[in-house]
N, C-alpha and C. Protein backbone atom coordinates (compact mmCIF):
# COMPACT_ATOMS: atom_id res chain seq x y z
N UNK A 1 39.15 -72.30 -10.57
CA UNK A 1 38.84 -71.07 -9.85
C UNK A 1 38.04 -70.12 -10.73
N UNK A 2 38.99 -70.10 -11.90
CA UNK A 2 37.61 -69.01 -13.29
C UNK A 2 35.95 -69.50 -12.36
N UNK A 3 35.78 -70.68 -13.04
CA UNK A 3 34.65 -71.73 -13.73
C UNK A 3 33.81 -71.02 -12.12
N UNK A 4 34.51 -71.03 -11.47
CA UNK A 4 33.47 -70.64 -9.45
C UNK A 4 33.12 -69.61 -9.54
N UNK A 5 34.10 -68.59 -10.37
CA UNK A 5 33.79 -67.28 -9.83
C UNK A 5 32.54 -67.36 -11.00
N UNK A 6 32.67 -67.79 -12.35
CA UNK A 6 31.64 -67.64 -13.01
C UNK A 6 30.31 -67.53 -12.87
N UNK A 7 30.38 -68.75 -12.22
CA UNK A 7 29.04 -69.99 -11.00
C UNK A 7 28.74 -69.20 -10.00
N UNK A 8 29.90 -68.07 -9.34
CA UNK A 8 29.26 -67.55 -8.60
C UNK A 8 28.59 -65.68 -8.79
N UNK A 9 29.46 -65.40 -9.71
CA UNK A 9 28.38 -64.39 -10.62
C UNK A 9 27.21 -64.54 -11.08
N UNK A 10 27.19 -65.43 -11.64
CA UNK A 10 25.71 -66.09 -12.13
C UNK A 10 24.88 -66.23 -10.95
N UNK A 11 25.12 -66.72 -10.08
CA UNK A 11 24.13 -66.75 -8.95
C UNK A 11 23.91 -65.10 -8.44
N UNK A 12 25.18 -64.43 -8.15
CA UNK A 12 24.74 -63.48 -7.70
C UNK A 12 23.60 -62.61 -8.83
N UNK A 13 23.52 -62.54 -10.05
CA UNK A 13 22.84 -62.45 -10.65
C UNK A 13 21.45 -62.42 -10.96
N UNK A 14 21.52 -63.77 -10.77
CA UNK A 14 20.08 -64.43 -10.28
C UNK A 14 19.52 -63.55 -9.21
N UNK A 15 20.00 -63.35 -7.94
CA UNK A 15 19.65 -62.88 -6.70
C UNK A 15 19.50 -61.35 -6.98
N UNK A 16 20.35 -60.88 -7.68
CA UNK A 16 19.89 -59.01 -7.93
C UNK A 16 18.80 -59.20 -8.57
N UNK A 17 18.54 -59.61 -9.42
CA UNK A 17 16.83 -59.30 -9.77
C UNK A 17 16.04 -60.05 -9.06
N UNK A 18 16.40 -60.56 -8.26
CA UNK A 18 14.67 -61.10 -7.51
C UNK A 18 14.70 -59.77 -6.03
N UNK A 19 16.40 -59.32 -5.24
CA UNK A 19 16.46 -58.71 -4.50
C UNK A 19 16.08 -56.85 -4.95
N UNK A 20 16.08 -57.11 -6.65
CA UNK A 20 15.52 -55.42 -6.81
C UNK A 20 14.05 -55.29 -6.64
N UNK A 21 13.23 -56.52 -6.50
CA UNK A 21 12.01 -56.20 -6.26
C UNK A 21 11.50 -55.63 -4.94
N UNK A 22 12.33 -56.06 -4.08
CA UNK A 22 12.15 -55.29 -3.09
C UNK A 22 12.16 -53.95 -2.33
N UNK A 23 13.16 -53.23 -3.26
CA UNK A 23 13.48 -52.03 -3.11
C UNK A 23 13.96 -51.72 -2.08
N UNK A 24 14.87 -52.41 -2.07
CA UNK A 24 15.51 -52.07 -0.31
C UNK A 24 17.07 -52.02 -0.67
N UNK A 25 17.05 -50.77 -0.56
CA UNK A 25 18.32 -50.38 -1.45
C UNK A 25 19.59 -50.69 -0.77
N UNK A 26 19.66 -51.04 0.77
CA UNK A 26 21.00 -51.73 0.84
C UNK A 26 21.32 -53.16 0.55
N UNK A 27 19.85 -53.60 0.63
CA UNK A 27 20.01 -55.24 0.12
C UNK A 27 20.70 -55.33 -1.47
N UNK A 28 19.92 -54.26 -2.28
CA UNK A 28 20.62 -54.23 -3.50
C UNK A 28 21.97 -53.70 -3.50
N UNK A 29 22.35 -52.60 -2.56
CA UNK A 29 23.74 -52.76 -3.19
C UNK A 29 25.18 -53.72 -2.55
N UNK A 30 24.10 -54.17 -1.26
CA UNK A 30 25.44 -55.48 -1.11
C UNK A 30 25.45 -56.68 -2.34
N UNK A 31 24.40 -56.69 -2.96
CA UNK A 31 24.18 -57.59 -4.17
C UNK A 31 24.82 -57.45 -4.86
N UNK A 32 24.56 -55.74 -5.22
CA UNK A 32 25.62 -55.67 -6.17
C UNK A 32 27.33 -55.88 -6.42
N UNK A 33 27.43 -54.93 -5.14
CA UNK A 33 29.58 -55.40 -4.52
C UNK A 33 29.95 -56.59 -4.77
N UNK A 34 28.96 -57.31 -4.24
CA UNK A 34 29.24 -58.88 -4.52
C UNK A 34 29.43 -59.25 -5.76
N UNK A 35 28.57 -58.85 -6.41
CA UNK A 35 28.25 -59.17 -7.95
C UNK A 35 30.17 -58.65 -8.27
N UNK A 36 30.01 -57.53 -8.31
CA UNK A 36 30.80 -56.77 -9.47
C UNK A 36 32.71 -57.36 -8.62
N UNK A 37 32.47 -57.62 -7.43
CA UNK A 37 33.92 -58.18 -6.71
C UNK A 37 33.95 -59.67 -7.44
N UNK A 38 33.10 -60.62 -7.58
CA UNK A 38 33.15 -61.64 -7.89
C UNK A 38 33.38 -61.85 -9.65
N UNK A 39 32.56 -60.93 -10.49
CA UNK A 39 32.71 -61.24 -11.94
C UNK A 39 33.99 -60.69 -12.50
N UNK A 40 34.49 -60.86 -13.72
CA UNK A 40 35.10 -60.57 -14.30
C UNK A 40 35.13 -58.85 -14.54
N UNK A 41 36.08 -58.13 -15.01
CA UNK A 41 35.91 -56.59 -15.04
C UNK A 41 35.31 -56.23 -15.82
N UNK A 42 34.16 -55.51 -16.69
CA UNK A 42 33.74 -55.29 -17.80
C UNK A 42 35.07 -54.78 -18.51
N UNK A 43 35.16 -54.91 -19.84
CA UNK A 43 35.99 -54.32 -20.76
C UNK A 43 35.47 -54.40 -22.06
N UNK A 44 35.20 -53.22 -22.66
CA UNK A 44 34.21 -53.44 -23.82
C UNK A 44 35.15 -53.12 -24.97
N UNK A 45 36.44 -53.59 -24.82
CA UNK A 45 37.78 -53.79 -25.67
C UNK A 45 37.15 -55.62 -26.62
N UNK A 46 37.18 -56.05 -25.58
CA UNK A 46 36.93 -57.63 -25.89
C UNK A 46 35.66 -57.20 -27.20
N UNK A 47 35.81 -58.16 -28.41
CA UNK A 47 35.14 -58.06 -29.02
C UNK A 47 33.81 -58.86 -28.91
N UNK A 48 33.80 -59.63 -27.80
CA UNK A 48 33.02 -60.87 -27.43
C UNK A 48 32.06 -59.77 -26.59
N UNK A 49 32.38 -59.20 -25.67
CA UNK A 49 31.73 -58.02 -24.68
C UNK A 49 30.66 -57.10 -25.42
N UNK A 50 31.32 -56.41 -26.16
CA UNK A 50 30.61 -54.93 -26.39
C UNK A 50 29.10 -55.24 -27.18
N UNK A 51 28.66 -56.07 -28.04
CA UNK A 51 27.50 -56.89 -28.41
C UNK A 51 26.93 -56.86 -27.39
N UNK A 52 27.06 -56.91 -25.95
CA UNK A 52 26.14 -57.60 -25.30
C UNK A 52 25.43 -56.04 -25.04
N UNK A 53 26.19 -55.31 -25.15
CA UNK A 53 25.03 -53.81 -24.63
C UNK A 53 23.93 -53.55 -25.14
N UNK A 54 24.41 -54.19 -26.72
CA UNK A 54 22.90 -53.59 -27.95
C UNK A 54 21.76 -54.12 -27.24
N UNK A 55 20.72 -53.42 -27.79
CA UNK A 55 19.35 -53.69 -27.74
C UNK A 55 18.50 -53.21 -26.01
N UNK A 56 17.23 -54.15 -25.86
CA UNK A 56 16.07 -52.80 -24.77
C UNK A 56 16.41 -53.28 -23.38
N UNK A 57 16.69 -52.60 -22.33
CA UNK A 57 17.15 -53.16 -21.17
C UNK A 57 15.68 -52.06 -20.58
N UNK A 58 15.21 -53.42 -19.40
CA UNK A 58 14.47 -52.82 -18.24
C UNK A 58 15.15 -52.15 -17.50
N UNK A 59 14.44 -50.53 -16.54
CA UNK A 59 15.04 -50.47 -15.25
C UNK A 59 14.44 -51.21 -14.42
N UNK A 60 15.30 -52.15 -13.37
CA UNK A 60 14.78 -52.54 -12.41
C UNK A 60 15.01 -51.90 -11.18
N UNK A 61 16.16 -50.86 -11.06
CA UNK A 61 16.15 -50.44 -9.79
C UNK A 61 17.83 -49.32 -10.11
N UNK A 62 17.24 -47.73 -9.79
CA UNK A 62 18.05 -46.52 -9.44
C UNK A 62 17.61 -46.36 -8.14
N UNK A 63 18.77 -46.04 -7.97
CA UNK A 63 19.11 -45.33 -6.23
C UNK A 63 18.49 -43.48 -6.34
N UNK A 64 18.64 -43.21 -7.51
CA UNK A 64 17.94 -41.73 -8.12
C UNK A 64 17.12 -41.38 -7.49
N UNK A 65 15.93 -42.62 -7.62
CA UNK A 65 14.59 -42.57 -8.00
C UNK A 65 13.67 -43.32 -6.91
N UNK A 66 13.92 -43.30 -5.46
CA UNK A 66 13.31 -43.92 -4.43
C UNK A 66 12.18 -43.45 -4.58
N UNK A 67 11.15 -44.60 -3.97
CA UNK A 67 10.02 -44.54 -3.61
C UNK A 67 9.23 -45.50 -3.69
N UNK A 68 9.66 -45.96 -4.78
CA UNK A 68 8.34 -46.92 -5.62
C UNK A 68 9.04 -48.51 -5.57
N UNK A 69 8.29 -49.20 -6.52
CA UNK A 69 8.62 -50.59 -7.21
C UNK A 69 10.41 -50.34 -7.28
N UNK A 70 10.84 -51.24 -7.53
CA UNK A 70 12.25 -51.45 -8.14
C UNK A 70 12.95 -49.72 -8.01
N UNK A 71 12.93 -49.43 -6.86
CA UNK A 71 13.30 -48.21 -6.66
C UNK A 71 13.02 -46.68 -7.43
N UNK A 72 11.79 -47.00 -8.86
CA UNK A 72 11.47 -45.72 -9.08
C UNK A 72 10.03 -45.42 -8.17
N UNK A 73 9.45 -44.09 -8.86
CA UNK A 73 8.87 -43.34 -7.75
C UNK A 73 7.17 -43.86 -8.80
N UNK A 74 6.68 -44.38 -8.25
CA UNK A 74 5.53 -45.11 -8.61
C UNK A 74 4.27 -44.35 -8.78
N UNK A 75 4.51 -43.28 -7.78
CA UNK A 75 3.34 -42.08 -8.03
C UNK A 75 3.68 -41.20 -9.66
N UNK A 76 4.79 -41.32 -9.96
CA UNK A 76 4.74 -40.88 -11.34
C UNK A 76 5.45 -41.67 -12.38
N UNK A 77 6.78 -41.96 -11.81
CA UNK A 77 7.43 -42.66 -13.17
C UNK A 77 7.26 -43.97 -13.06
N UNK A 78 6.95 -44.36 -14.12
CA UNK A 78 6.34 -46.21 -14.39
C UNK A 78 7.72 -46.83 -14.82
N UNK A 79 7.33 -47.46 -15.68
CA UNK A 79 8.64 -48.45 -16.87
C UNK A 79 9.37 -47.50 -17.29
N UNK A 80 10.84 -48.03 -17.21
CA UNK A 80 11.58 -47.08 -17.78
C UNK A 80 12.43 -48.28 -18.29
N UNK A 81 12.83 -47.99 -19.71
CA UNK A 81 13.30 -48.43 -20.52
C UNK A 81 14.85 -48.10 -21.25
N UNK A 82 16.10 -48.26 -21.36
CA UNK A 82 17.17 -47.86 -22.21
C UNK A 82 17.20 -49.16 -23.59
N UNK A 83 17.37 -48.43 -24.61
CA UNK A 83 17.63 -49.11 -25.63
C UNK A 83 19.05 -48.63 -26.42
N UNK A 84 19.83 -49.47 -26.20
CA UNK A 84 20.96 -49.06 -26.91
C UNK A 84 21.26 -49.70 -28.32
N UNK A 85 21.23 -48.79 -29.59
CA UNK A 85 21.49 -49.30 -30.70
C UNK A 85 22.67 -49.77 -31.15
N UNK A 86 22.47 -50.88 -32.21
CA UNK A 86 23.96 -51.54 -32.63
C UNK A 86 25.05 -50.35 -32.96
N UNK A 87 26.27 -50.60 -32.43
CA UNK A 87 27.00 -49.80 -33.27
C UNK A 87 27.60 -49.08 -31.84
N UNK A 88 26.26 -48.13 -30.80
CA UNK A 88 26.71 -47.67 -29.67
C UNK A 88 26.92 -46.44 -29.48
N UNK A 89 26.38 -46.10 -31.12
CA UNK A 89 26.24 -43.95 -31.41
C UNK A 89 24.98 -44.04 -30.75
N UNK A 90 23.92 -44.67 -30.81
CA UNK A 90 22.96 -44.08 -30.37
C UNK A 90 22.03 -44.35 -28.91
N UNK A 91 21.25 -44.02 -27.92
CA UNK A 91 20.97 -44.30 -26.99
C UNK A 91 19.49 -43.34 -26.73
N UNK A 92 18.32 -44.51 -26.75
CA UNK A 92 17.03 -43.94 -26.47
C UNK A 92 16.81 -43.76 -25.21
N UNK A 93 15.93 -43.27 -24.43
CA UNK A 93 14.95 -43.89 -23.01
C UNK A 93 13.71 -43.65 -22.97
N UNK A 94 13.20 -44.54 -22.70
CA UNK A 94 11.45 -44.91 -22.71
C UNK A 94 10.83 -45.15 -21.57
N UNK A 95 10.15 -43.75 -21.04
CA UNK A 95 9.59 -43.81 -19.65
C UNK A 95 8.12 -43.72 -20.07
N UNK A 96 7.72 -43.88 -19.32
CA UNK A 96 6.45 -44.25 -18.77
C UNK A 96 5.65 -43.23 -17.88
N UNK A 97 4.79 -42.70 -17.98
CA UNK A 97 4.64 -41.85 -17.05
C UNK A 97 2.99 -42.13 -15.99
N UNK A 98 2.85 -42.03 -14.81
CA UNK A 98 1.48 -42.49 -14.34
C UNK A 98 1.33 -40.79 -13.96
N UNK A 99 0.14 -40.34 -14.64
CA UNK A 99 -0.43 -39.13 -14.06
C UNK A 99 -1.87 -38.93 -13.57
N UNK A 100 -2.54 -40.15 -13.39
CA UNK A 100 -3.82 -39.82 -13.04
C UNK A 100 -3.91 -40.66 -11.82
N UNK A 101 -4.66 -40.76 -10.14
CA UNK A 101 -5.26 -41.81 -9.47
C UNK A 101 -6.71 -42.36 -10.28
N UNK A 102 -6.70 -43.82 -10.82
CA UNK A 102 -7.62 -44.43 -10.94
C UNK A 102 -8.40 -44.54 -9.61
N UNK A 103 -7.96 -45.02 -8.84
CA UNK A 103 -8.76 -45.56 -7.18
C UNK A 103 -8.77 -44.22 -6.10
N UNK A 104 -8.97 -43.00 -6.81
CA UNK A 104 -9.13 -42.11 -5.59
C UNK A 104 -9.45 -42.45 -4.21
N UNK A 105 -9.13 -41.71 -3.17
CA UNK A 105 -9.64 -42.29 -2.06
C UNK A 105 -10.97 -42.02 -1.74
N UNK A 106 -11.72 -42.45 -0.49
CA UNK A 106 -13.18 -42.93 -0.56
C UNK A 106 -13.83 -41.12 0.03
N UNK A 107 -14.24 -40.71 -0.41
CA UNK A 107 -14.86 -39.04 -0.05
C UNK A 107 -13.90 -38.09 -1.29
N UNK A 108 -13.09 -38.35 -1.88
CA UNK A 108 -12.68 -37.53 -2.42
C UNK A 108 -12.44 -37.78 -4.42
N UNK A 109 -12.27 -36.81 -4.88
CA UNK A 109 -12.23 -36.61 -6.11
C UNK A 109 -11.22 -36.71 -6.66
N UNK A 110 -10.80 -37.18 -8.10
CA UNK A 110 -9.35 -36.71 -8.48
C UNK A 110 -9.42 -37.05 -10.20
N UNK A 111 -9.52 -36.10 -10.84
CA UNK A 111 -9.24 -36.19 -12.01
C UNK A 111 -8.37 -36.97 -13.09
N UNK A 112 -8.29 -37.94 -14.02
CA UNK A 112 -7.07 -39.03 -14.08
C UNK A 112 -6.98 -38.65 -15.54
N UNK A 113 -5.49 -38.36 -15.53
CA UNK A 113 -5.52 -37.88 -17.43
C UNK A 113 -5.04 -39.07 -18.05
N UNK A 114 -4.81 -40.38 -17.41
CA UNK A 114 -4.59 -41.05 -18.33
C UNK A 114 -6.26 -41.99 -18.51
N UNK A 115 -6.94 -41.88 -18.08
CA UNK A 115 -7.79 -42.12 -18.52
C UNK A 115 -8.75 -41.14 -19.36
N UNK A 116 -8.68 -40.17 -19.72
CA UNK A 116 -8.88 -39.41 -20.40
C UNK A 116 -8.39 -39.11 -21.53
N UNK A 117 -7.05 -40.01 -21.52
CA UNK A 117 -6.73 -39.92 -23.04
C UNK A 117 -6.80 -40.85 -23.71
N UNK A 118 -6.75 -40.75 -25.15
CA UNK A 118 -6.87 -41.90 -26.33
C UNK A 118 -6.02 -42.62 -25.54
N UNK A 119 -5.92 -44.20 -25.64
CA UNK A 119 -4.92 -45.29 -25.40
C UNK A 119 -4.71 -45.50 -24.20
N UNK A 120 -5.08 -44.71 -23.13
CA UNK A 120 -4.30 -44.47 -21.53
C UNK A 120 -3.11 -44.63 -21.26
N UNK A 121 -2.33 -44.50 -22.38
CA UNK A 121 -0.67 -43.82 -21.60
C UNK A 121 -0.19 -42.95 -22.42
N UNK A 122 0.87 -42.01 -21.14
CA UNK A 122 1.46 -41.32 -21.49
C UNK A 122 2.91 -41.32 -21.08
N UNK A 123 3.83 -40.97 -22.21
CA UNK A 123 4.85 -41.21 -22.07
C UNK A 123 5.89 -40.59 -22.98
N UNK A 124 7.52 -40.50 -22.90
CA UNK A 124 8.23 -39.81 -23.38
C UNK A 124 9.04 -40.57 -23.58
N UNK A 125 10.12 -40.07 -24.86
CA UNK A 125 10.83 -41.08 -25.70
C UNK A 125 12.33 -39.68 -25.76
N UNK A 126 13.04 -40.25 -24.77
CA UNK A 126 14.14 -39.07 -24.80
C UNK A 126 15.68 -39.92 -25.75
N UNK A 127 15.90 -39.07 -26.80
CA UNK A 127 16.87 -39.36 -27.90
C UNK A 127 18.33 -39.03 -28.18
N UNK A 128 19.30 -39.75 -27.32
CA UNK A 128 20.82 -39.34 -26.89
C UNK A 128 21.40 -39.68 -28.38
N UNK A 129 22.86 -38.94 -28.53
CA UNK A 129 23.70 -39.28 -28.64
C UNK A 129 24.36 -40.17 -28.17
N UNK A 130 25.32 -41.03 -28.07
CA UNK A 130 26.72 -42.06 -27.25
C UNK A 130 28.12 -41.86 -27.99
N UNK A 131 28.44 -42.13 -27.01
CA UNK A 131 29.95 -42.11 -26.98
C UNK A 131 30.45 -43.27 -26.00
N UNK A 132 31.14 -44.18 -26.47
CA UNK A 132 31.46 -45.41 -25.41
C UNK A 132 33.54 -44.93 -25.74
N UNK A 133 33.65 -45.11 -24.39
CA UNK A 133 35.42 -44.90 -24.19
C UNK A 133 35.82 -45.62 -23.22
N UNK A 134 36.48 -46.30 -24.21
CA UNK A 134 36.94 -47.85 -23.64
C UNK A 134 37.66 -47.77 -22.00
N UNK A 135 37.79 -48.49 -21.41
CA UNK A 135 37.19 -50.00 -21.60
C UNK A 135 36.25 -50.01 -21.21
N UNK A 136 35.25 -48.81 -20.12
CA UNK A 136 34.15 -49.47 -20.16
C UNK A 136 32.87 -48.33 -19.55
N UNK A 137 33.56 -46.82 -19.95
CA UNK A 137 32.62 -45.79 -19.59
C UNK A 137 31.95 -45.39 -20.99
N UNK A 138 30.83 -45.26 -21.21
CA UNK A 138 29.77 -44.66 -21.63
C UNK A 138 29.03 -43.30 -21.68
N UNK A 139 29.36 -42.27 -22.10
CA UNK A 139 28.78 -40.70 -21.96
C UNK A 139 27.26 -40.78 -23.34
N UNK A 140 26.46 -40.12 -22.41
CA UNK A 140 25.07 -39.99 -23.98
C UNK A 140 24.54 -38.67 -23.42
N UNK A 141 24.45 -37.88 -24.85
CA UNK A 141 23.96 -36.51 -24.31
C UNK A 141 22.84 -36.41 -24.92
N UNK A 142 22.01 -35.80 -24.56
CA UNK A 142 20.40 -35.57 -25.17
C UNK A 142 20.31 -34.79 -25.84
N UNK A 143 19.46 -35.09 -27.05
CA UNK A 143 19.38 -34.09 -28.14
C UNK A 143 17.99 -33.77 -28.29
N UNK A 144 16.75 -34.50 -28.84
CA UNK A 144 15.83 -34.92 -28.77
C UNK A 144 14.43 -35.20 -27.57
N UNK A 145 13.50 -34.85 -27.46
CA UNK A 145 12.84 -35.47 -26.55
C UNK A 145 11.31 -35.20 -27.75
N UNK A 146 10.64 -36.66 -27.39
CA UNK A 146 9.29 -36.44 -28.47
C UNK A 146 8.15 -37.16 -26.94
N UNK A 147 7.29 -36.75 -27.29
CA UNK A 147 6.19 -37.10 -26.06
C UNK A 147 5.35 -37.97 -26.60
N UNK A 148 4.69 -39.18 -26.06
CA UNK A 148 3.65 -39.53 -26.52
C UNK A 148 1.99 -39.62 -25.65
N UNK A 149 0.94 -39.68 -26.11
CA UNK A 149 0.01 -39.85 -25.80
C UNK A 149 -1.14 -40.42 -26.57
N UNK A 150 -1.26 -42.12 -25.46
CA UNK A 150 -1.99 -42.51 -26.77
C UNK A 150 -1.35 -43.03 -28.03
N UNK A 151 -1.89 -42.73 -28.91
CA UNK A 151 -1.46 -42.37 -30.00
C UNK A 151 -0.50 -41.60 -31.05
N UNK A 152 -0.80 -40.71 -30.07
CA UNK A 152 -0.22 -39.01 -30.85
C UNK A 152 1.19 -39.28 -30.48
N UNK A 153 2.60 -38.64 -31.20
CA UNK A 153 3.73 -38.75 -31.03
C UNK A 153 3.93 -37.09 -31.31
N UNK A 154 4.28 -36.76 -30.47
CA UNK A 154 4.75 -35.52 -30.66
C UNK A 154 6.17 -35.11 -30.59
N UNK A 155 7.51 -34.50 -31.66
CA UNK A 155 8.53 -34.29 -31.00
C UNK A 155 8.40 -32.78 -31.02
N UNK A 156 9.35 -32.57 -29.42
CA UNK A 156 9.38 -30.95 -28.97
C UNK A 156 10.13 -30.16 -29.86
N UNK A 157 10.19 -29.26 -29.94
CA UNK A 157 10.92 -28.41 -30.65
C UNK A 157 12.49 -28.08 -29.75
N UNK A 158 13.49 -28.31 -30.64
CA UNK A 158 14.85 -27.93 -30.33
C UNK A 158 15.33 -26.45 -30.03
N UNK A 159 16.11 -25.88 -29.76
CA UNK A 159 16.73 -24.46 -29.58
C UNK A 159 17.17 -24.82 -30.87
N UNK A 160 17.70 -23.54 -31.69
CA UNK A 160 18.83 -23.32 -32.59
C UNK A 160 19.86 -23.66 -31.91
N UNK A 161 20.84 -24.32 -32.92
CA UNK A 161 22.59 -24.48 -32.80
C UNK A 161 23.03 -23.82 -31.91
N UNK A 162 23.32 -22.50 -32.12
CA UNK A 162 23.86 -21.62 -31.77
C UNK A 162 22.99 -21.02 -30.45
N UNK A 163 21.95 -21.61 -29.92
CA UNK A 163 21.30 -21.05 -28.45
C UNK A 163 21.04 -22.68 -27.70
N UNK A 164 21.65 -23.55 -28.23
CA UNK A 164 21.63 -24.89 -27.29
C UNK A 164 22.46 -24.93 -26.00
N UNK A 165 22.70 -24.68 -25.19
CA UNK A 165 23.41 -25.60 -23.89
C UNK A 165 24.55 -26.20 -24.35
N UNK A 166 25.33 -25.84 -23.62
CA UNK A 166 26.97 -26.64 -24.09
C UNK A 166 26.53 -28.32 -23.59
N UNK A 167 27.38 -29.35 -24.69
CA UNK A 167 26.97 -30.59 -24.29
C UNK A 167 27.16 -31.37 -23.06
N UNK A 168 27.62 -31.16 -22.00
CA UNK A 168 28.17 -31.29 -20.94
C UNK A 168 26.74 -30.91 -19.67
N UNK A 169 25.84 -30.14 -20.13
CA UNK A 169 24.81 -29.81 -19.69
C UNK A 169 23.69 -30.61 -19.54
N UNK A 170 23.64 -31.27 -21.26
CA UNK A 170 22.78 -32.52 -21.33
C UNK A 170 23.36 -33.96 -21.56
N UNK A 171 24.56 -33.91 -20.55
CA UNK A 171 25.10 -35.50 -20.38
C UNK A 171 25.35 -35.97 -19.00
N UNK A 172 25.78 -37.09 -19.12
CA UNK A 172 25.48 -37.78 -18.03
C UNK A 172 26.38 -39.21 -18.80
N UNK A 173 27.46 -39.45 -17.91
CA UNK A 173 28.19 -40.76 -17.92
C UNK A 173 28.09 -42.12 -17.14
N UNK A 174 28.20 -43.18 -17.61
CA UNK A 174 28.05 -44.22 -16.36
C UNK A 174 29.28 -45.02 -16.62
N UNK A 175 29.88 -45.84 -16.01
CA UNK A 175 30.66 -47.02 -16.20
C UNK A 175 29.35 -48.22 -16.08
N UNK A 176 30.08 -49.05 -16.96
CA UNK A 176 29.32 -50.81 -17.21
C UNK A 176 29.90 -51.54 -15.88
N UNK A 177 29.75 -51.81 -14.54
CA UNK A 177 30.13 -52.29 -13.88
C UNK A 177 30.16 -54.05 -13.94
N UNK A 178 28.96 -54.14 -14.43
CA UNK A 178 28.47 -55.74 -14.78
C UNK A 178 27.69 -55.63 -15.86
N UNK A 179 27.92 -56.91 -16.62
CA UNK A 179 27.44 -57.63 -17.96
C UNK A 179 27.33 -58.61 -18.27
N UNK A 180 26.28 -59.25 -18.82
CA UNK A 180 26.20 -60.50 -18.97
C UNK A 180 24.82 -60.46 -20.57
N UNK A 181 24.33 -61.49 -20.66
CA UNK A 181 23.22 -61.65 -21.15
C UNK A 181 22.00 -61.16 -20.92
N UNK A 182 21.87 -61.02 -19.47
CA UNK A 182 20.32 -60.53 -19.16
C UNK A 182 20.70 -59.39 -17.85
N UNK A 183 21.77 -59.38 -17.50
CA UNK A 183 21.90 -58.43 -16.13
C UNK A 183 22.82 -57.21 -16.70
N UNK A 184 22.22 -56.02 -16.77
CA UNK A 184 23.43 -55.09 -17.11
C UNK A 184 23.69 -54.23 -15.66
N UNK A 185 24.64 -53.88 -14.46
CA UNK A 185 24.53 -52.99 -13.64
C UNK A 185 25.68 -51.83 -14.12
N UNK A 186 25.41 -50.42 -13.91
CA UNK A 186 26.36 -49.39 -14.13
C UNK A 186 25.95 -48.72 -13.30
N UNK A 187 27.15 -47.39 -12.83
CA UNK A 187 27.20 -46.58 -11.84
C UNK A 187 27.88 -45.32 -12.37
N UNK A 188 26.94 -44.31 -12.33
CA UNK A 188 27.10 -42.66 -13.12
C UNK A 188 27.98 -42.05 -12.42
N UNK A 189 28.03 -40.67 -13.16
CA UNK A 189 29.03 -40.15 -12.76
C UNK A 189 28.67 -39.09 -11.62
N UNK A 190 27.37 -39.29 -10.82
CA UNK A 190 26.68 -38.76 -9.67
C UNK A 190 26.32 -39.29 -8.74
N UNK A 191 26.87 -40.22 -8.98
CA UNK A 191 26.89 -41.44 -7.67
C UNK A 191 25.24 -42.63 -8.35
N UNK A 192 25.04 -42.52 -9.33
CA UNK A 192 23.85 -43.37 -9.70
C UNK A 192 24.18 -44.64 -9.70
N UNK A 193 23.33 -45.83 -8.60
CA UNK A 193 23.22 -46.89 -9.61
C UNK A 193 21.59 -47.41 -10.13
N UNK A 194 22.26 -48.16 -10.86
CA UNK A 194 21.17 -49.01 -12.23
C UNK A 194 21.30 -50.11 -12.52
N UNK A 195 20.34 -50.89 -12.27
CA UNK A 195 20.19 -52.03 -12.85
C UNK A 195 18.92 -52.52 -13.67
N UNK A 196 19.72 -53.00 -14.91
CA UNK A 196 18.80 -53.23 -16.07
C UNK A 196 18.94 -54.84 -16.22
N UNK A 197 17.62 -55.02 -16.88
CA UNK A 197 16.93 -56.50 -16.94
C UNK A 197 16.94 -56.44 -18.89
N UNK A 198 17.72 -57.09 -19.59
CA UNK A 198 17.78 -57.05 -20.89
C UNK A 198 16.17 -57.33 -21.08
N UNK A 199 15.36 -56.94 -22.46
CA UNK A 199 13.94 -57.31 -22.42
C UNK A 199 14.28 -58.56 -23.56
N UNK A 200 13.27 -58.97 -23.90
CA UNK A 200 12.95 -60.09 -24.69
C UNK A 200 13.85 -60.85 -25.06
């Protein structure tokens, strides 16, 4: 009975990332129920588990962020990226940003700043804190945000200590609902879900 449900996580697996391309967000989240009723519970107690979070996970699809591809909004936000470092103090995100129409429409004009800049992209590199509390919720608060363009890396300037935002302001929690090797799904503490595609 294990060995089926395994066989049959794995499949469901399989099927959330081919069904996030579609962006049809109830298809994804009966995928998901399925998924997360059928696998094992995350518990990032197991020492075998918590390894699997490190390193760059794709977004393939927030409920956040309708509109676009894999449920982000395509007129602006592109690739979005989480990278979680060994250890589990730390937590990047790497978006992507589309700000210019290349293919304006036919009579009209439109200015494109990513073609106007060195490299043609632009994009932002936002720099959390983490906190993982077992067995399997996750809090990361933002400290950091540096911009890029091109080339250029710019980080923004911080408030002083003492004029920052209580941390609770710039956080945001999820539970690990599902885990595996290449499928991570979690669900925030705002009703978010996410599903990430481990990269390389």
């Amino acid at each position: 009975m294990r060995q089926r449900t395994r066989v049959l996580a794995s499949h469901e697996a399989r099927g959330l990332r081919d069904v996030t391309r579609r962006s049809d967000s109830r298809d994804v989240e009966k995928v998901v129920r399925n998924l997360e009723r059928r696998s094992k519970a995350v518990d990032l107690r197991e020492t075998e588990r918590t390894p699997a979070l490190w390193g760059k996970w794709k977004l393939l699809y927030s409920n956040a962020l309708p509109g676009g591809p894999a449920g982000t909004s395509s007129e602006v936000v592109g690739d979005v990226f989480q990278v979680i470092y060994e250890g589990g103090e730390r937590v990047d995100h790497e978006v992507q940003f589309n700000l210019g129409n290349r293919n304006p429409p036919q009579g009209t004009t439109s200015w494109s700043l990513d073609n106007a800049l060195p490299g043609g992209t632009v994009g932002a590199l936002l720099k959390h804190k983490c906190k993982i509390y077992l067995p399997r919720t996750v809090t990361i608060t933002l400290e950091k945000v540096e911009l890029g363009i091109g080339d250029l890396h710019v980080e923004l300037p911080t408030l002083p200590e003492f004029l920052q935002p209580p941390d609770w302001t710039r956080s945001s929690t999820f539970d690990v609902t599902y885990l595996d090797d290449e499928v991570r799904v979690t669900r925030g503490d705002r009703g978010e879900l996410r599903v990430f595609l481990r990269e390389g």
